[in-house]
Protein backbone atom coordinates (compact mmCIF):
# COMPACT_ATOMS: atom_id res chain seq x y z
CA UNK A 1 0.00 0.00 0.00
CA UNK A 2 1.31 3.55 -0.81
CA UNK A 3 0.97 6.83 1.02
CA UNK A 4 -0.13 9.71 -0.97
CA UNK A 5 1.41 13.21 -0.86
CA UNK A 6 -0.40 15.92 -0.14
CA UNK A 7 2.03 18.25 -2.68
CA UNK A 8 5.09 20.46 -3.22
CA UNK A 9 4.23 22.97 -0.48
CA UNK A 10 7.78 23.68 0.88
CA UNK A 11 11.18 25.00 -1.38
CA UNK A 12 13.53 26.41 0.18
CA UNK A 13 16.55 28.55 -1.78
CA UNK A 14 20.08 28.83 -0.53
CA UNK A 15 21.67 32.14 -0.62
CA UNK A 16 24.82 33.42 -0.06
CA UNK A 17 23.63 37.06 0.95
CA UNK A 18 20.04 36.72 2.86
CA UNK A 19 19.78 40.48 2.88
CA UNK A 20 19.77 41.12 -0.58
CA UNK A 21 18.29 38.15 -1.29
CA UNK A 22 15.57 39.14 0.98
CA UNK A 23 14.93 42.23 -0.61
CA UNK A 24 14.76 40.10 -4.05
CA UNK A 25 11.87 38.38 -2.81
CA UNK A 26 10.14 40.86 -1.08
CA UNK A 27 9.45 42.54 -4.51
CA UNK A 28 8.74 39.72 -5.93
CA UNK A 29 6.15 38.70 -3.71
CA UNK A 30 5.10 42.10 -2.56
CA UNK A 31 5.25 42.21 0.94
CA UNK A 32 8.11 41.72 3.57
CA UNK A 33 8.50 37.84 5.21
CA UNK A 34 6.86 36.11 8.08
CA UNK A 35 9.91 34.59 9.84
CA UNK A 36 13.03 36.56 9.56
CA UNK A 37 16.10 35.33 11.17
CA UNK A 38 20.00 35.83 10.38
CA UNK A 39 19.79 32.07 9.93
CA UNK A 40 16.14 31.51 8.06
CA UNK A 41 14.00 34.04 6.15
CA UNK A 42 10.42 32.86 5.54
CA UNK A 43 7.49 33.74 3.33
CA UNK A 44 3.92 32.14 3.39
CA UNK A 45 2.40 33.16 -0.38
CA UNK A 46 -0.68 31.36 -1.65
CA UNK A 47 -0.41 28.25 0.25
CA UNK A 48 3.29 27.09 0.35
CA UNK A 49 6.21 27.94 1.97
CA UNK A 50 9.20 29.94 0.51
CA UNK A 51 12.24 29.64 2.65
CA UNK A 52 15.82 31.42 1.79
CA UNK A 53 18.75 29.39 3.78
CA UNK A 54 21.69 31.93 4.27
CA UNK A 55 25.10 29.46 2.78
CA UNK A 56 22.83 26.58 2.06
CA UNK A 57 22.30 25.91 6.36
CA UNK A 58 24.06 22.89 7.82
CA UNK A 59 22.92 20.40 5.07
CA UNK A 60 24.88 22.68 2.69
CA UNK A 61 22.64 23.47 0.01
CA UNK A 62 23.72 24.21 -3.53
CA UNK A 63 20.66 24.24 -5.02
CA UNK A 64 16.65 24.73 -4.61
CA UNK A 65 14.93 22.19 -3.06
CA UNK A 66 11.26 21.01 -3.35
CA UNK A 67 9.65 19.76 -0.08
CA UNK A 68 6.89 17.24 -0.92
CA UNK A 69 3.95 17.35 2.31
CA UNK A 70 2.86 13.61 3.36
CA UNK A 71 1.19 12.86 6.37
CA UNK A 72 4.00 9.78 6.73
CA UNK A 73 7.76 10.58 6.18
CA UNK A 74 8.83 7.53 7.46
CA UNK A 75 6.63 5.44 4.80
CA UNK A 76 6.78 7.74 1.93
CA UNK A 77 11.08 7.29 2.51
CA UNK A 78 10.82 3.68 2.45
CA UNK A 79 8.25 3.72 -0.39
CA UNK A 80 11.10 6.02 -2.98
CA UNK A 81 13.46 4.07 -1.51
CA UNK A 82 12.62 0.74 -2.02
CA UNK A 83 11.12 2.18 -5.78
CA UNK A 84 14.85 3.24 -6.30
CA UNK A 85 15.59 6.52 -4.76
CA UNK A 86 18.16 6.85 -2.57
CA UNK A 87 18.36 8.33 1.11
CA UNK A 88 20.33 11.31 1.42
CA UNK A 89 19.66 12.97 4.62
CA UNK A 90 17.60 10.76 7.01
CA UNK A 91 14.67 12.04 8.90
CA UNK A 92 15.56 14.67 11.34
CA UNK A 93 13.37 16.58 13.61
CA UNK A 94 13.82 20.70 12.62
CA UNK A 95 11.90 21.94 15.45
CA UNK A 96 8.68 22.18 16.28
CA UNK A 97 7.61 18.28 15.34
CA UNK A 98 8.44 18.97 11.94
CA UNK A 99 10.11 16.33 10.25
CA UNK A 100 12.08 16.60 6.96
CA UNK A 101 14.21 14.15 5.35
CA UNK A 102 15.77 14.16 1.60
CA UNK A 103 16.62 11.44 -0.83
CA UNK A 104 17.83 11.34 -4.78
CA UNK A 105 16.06 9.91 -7.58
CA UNK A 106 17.62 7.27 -9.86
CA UNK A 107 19.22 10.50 -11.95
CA UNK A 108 20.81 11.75 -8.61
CA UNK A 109 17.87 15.06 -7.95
CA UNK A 110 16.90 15.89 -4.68
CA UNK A 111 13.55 16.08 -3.37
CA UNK A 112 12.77 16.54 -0.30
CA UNK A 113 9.54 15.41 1.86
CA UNK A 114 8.33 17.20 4.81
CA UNK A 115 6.00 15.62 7.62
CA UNK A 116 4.36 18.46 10.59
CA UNK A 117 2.70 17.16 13.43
């Protein structure tokens, strides 16, 4: 049996200046953020979750990444995994209850999938 997804609510942008990059998105999406940290700035728009990660945070980001909401991480991992995708950060607890975990698909892209409480 598979668990379903409830969508691509969640990516999250590292940037190597969060200040300008702030200011980047703020006109873009025409008004200031909702959590704004030196290590996190946050924006809720239209139902998902923009998040800018100042040097890519301690994962070390390189690159977007696209948080996929399921009401199971834990079975959704082992579901990608065992269809060929490949753990790369285990499931981890970011505060909160929120759980977040990322793996690679057979052609080595990360997605992530994102689990609140």
């Amino acid at each position: 049996m598979t668990s379903t997804t409830l969508g691509i609510k969640t990516v999250l942008h590292p940037v190597s200046d969060v200040a300008k990059a702030k200011e980047v998105y703020t006109a873009l999406l025409g008004f200031a953020p909702q959590t704004d940290e030196t290590y996190y700035v946050g924006f809720e728009v239209e139902g998902q979750h923009i998040g800018l990660v100042p040097g890519g945070g301690p994962q070390g980001m390189t690159y977007p990444v696209t948080y996929w909401h399921v009401p199971d991480i834990e079975a959704k991992l082992a579901e990608v995994t065992e269809a060929g995708g490949t753990v790369q950060e285990p499931v981890r607890d970011v505060g909160g209850g929120r759980l977040v975990a990322t793996f690679t698909d057979p052609d080595g892209n990360v997605l992530g999938l994102l689990q609140d409480h």
